[in-house]
N, C-alpha and C. Protein backbone atom coordinates (compact mmCIF):
# COMPACT_ATOMS: atom_id res chain seq x y z
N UNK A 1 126.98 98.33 121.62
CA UNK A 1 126.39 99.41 120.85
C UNK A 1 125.01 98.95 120.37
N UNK A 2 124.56 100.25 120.70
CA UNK A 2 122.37 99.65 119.93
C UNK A 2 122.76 98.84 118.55
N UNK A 3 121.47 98.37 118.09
CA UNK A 3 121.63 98.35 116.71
C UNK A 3 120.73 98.73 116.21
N UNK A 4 119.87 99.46 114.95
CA UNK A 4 118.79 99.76 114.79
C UNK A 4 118.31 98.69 113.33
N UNK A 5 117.42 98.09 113.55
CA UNK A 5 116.69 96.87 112.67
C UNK A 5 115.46 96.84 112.47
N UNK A 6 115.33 96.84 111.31
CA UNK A 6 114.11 96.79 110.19
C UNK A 6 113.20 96.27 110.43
N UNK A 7 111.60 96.91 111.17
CA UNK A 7 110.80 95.64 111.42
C UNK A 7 109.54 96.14 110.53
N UNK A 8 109.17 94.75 110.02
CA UNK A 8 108.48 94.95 109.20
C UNK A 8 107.08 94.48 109.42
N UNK A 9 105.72 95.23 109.39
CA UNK A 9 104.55 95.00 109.80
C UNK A 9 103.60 94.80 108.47
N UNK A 10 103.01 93.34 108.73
CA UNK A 10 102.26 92.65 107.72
C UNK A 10 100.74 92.43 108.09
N UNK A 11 100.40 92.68 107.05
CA UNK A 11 98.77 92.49 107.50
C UNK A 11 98.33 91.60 108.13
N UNK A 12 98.71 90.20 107.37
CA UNK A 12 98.22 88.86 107.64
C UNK A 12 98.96 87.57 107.16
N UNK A 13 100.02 88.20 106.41
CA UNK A 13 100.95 86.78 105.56
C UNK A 13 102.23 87.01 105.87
N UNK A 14 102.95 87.11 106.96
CA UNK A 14 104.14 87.69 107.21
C UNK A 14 105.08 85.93 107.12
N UNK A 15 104.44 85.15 107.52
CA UNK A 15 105.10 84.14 107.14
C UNK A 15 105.28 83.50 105.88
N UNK A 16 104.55 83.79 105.20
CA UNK A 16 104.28 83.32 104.52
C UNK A 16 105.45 83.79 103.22
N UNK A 17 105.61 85.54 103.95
CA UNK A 17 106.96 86.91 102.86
C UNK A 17 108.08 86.47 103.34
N UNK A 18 108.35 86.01 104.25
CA UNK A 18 109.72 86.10 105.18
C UNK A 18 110.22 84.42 104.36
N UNK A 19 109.21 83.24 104.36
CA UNK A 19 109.84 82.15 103.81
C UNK A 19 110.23 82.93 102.10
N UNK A 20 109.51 83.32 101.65
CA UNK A 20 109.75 83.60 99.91
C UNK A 20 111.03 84.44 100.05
N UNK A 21 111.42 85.45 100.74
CA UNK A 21 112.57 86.38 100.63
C UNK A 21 113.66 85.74 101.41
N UNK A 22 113.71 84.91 101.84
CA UNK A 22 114.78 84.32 102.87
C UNK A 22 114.96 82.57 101.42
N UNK A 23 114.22 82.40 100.83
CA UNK A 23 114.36 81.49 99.49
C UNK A 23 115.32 82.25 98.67
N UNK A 24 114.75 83.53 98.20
CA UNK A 24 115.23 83.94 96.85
C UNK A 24 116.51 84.59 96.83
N UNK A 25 116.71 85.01 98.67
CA UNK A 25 117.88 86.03 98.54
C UNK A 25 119.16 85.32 99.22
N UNK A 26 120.12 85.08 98.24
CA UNK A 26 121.42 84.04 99.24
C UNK A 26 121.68 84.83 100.33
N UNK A 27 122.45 83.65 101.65
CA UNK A 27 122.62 84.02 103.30
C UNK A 27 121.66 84.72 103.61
N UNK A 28 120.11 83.84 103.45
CA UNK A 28 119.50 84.53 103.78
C UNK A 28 118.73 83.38 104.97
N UNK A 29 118.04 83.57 106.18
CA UNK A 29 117.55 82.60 107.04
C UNK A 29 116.76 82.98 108.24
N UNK A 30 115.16 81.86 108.24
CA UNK A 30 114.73 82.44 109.61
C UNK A 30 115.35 81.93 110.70
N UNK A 31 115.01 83.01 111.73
CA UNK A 31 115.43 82.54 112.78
C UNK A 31 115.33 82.22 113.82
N UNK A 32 113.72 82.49 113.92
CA UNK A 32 112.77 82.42 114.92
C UNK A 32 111.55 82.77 114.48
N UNK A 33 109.99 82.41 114.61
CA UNK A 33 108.84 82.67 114.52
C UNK A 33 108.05 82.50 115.50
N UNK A 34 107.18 83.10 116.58
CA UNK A 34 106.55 82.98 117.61
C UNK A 34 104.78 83.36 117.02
N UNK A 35 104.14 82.87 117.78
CA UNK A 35 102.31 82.92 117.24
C UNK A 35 102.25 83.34 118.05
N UNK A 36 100.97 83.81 117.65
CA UNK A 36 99.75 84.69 118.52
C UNK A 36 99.24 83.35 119.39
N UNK A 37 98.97 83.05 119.97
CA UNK A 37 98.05 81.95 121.03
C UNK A 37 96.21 82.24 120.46
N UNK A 38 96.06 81.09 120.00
CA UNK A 38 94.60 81.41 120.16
C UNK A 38 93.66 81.94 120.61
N UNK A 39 93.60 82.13 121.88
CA UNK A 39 93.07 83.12 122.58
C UNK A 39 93.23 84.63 122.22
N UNK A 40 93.71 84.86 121.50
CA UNK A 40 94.09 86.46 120.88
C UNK A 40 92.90 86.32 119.82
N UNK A 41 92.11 87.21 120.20
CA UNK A 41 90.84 87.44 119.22
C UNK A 41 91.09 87.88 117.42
N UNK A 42 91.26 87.05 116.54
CA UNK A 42 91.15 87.25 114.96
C UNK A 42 92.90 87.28 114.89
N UNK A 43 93.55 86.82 115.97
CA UNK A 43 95.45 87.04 115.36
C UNK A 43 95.61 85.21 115.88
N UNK A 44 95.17 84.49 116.77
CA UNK A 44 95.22 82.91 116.84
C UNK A 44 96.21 82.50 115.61
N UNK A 45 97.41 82.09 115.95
CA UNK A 45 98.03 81.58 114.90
C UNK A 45 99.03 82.43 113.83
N UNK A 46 98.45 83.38 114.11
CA UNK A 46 99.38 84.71 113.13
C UNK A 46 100.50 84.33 113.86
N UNK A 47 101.86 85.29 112.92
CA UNK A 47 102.91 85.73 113.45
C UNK A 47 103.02 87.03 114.39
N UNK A 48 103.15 86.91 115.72
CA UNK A 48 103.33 87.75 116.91
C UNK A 48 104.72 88.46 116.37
N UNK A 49 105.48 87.29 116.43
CA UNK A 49 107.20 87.98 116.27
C UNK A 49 107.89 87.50 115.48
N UNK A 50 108.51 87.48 113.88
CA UNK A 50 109.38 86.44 113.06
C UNK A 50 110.82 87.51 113.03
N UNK A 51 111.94 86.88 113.54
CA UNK A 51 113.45 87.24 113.46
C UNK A 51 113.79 86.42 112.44
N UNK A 52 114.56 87.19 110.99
CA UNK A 52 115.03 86.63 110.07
C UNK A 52 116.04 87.60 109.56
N UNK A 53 116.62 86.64 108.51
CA UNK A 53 117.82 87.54 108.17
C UNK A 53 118.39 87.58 106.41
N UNK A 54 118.79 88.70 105.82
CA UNK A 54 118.16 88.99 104.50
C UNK A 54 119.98 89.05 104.17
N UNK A 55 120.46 88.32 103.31
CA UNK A 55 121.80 88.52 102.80
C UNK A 55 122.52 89.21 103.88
N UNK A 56 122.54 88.08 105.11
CA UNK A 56 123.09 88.50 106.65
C UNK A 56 122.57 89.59 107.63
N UNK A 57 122.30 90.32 107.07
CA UNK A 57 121.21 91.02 107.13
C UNK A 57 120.07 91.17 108.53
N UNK A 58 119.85 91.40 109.60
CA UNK A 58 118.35 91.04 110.28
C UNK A 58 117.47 92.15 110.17
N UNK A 59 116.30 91.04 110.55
CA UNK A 59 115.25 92.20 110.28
C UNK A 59 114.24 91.46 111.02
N UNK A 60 113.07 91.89 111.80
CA UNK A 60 111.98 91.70 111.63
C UNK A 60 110.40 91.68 111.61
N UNK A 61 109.39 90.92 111.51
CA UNK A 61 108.48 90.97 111.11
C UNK A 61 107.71 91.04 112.05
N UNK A 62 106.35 91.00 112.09
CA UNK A 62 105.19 90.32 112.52
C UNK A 62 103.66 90.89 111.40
N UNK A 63 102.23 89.67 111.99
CA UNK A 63 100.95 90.33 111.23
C UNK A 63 100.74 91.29 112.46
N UNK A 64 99.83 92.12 111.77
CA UNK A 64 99.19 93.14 112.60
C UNK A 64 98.17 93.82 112.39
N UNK A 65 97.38 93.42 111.20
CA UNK A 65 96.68 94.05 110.65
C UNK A 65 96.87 94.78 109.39
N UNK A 66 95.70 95.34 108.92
CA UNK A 66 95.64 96.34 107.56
C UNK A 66 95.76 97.72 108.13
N UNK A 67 96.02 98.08 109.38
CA UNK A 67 95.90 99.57 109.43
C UNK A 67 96.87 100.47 109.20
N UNK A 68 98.30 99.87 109.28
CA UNK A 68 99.44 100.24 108.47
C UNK A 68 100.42 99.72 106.83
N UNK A 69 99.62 100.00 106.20
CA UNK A 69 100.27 99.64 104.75
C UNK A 69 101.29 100.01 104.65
N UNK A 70 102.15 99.09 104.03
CA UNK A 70 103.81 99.49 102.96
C UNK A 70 103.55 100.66 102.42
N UNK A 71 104.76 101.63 102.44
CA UNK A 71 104.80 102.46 101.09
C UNK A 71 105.92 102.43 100.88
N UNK A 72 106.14 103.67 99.53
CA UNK A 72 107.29 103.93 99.17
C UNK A 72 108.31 104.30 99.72
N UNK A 73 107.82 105.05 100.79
CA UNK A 73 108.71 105.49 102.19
C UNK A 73 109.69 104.58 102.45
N UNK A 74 109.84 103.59 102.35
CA UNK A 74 110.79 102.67 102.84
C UNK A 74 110.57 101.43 101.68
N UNK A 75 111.84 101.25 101.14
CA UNK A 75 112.08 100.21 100.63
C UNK A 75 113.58 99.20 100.76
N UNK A 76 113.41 98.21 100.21
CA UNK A 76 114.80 97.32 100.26
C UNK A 76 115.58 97.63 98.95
N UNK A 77 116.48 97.72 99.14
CA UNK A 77 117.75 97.87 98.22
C UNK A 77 118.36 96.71 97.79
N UNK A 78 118.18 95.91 96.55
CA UNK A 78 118.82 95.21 95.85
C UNK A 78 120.17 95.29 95.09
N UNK A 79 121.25 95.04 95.24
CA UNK A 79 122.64 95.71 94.50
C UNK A 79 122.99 94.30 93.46
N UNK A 80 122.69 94.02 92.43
CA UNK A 80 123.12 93.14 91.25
C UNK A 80 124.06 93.55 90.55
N UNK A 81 124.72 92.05 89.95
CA UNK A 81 126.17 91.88 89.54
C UNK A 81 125.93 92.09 87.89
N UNK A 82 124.74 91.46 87.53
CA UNK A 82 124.73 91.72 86.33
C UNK A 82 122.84 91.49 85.99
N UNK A 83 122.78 91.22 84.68
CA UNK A 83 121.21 91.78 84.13
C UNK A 83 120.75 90.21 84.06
N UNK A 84 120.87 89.17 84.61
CA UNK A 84 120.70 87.96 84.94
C UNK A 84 120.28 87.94 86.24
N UNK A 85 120.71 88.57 87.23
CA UNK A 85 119.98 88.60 88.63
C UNK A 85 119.39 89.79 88.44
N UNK A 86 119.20 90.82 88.00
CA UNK A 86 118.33 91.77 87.79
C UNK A 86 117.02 90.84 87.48
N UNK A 87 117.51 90.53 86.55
CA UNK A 87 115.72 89.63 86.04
C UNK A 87 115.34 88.42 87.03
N UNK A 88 116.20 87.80 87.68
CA UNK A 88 115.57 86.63 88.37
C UNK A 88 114.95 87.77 89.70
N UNK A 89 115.50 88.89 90.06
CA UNK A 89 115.27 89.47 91.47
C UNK A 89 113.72 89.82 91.00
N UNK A 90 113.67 90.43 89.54
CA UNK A 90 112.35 90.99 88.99
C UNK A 90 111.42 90.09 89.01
N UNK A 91 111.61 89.31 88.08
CA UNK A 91 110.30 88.51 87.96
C UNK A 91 109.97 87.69 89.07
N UNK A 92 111.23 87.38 90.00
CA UNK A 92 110.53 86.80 91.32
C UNK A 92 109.62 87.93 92.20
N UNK A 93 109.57 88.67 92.37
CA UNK A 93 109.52 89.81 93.18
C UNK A 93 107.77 90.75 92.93
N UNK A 94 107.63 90.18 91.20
CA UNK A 94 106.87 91.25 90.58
C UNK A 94 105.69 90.20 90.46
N UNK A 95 106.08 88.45 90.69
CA UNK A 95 104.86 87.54 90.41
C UNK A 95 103.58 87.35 90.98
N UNK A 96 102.59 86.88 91.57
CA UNK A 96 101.70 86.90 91.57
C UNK A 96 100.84 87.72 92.31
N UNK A 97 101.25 89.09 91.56
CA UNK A 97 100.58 90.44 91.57
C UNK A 97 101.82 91.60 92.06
N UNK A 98 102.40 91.39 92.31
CA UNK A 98 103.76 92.32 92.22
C UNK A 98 103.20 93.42 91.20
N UNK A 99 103.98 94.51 91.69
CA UNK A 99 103.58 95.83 90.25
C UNK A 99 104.89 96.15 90.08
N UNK A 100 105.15 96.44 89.13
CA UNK A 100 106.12 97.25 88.19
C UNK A 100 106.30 98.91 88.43
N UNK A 101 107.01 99.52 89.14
CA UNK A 101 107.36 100.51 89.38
C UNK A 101 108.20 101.37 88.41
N UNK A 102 108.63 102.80 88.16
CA UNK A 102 109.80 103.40 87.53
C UNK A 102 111.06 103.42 88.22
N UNK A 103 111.97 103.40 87.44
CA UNK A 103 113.30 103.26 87.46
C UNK A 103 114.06 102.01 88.47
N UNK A 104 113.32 101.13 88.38
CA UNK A 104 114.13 99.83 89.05
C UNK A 104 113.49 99.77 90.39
N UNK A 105 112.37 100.36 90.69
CA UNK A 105 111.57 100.23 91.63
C UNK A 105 110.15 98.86 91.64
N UNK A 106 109.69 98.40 92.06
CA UNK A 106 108.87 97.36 92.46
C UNK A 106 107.59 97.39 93.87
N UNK A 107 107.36 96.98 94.03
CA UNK A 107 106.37 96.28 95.16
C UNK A 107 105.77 94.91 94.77
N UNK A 108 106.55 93.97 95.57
CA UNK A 108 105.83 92.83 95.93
C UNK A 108 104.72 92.65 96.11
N UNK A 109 103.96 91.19 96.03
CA UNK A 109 102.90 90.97 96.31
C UNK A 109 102.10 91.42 97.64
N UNK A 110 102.94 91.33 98.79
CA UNK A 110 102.69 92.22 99.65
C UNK A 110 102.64 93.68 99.93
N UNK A 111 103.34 94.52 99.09
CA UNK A 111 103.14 96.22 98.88
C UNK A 111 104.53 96.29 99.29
N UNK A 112 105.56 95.55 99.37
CA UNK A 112 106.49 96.04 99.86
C UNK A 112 107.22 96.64 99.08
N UNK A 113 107.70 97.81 99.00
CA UNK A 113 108.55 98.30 97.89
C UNK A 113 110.41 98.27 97.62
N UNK A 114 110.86 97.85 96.60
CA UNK A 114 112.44 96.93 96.33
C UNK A 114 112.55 97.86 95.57
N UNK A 115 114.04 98.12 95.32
CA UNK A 115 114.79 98.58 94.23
C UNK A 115 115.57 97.51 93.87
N UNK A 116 115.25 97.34 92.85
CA UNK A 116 116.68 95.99 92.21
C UNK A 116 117.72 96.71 90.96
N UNK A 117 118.37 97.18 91.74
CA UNK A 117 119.44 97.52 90.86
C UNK A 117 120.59 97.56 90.50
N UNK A 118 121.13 97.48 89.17
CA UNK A 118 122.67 96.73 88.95
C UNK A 118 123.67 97.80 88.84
N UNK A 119 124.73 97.11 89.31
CA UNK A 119 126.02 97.85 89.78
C UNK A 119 126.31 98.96 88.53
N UNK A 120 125.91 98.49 87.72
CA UNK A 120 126.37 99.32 86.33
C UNK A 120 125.77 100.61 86.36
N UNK A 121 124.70 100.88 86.50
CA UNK A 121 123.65 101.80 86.72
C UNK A 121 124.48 102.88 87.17
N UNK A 122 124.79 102.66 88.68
CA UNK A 122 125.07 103.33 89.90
C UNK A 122 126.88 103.97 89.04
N UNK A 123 127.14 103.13 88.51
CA UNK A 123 128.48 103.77 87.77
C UNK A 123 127.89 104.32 87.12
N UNK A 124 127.36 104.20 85.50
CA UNK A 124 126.85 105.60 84.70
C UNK A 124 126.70 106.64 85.09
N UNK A 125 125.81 106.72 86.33
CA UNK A 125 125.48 107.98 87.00
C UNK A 125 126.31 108.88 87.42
N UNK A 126 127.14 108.09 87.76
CA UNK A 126 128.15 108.72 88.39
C UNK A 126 129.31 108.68 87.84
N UNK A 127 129.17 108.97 86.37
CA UNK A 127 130.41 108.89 85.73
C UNK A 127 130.91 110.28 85.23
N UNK A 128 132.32 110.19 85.51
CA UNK A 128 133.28 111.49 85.35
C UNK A 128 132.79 112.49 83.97
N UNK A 129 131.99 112.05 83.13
CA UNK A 129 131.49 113.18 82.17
C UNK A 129 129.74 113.40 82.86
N UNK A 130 130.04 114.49 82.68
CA UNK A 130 128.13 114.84 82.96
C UNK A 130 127.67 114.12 81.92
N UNK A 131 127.37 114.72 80.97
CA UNK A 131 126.57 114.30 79.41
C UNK A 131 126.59 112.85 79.22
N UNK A 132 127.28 111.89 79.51
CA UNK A 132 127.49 110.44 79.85
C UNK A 132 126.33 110.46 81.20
N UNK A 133 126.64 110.82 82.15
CA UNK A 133 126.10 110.44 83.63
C UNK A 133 124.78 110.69 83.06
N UNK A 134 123.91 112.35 82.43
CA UNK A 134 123.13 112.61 82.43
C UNK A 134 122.40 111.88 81.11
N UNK A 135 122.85 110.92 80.34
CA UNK A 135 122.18 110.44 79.20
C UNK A 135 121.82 109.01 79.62
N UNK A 136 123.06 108.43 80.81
CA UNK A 136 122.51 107.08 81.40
C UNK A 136 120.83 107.38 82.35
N UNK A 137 121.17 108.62 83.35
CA UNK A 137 119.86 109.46 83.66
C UNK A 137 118.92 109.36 83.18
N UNK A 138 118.86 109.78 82.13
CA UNK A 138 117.42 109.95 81.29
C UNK A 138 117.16 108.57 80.87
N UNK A 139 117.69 108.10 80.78
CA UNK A 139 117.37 106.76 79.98
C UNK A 139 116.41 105.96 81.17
N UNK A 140 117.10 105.90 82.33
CA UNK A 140 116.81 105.27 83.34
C UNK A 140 115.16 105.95 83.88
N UNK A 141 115.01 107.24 83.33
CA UNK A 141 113.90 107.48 84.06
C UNK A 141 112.80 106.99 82.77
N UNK A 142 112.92 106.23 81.93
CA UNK A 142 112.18 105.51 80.74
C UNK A 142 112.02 104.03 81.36
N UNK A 143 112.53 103.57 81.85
CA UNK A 143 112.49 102.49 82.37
C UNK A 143 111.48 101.63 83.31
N UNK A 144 111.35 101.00 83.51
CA UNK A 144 110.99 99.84 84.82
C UNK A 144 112.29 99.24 85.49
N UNK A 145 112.05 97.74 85.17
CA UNK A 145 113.06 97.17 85.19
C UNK A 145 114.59 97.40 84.26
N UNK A 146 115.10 97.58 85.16
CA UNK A 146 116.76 98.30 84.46
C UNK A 146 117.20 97.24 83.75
N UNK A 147 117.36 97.97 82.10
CA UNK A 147 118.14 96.95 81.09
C UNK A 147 119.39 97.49 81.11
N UNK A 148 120.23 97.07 81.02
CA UNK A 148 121.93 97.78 81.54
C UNK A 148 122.05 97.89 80.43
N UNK A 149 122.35 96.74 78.98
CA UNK A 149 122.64 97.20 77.56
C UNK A 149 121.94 98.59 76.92
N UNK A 150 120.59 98.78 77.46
CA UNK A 150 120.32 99.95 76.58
C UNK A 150 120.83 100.99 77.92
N UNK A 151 120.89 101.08 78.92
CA UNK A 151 121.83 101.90 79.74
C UNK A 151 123.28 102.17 79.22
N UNK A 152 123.77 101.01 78.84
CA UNK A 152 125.29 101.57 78.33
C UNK A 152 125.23 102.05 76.62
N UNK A 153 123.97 101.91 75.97
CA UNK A 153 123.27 102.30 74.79
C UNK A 153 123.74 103.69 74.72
N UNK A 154 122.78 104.42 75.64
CA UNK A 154 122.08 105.02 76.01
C UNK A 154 123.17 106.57 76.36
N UNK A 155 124.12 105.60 77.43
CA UNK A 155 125.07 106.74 78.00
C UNK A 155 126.20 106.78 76.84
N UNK A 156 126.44 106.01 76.20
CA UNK A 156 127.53 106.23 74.89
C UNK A 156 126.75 107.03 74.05
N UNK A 157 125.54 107.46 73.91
CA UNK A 157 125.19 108.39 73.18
C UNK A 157 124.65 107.45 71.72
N UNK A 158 124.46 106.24 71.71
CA UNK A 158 123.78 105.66 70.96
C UNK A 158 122.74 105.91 70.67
C-alpha cells in the first residue's frame, strides 16, 4: 500500500531543523542525508534529500530555496501528557526567534508552524456539558501557549 509522507522544503538550513527536531522529539532519528554536489550552482553542499523520522514518524526534507515559505497551511501536531512538556516543547520550539502564535500554535525559527497541545485541552472541549466545553473554549482563544490550570480554571467556571 502507498504511503503518503510529509516532505518538507527549506530554504537553506534543512539540516541544520531536522538535527534540532529529531533531538527534542523522543523516537525520533535521521536516516539518511544526501548533498547537492558542488557543481550545482548556489545548492553545493545543501541538503538535496534528508529522510528522518519524528516520534516514528517519517518525513522528509530538503533546501530549495526561498521561493516556497512555511505557512499555516500545514503544521505539526504536538499531543502532551502534561504542562511540563507543554513548556519544554514551547520554549524549545519558540527560541532563537520562534514566534508565539494563538491558541497553542507556534512557528519555529524556520516558519514552520506546531501546535503543542495537551491532552487536557482536547478533553475540555469536548466535554459532555456545553457551558464547560464552551468556557474551556474561550479561555483557550486568550491564550498562546496552553496553561491547562487556568484551562481547568476556566472550564469549572472559576
Amino acid at each position: 500500500m502507498p504511503e503518503a509522507t510529509p516532505f518538507l522544503w527549506f530554504d537553506d538550513d534543512a539540516e541544520t531543523a531536522i538535527t534540532f527536531y529529531t533531538e527534542l522529539i523522543p523516537d525520533s532519528s535521521i536516516v539518511s542525508v544526501g548533498k547537492y554536489p558542488d557543481e550545482v550552482p548556489g545548492m553545493g553542499g545543501k541538503v538535496m534529500h534528508a529522510h528522518f523520522r519524528l516520534a516514528g514518524r517519517d518525513y522528509y526534507a530538503m533546501d530549495a530555496g526561498p521561493q516556497f515559505p512555511f505557512t499555516e497551511a500545514i503544521s505539526l501536531y504536538v499531543s502532551c501528557a502534561d504542562q511540563a512538556e507543554v513548556d519544554r516543547y514551547w520554549d524549545a520550539l519558540t527560541a532563537d526567534g520562534g514566534q508565539e502564535q494563538p491558541c497553542g500554535w507556534l512557528k519555529d525559527r524556520w516558519g514552520l508552524s506546531w501546535q503543542i497541545i495537551p491532552d487536557r485541552l482536547i478533553e475540555l472541549i469536548r466535554h459532555p456539558d456545553p457551558e464547560t466545553a464552551h468556557r474551556a473554549v474561550q479561555a483557550m482563544l486568550t491564550m498562546h501557549r496552553i496553561d491547562i490550570a487556568a484551562l481547568e480554571a476556566a472550564a469549572a467556571g472559576a
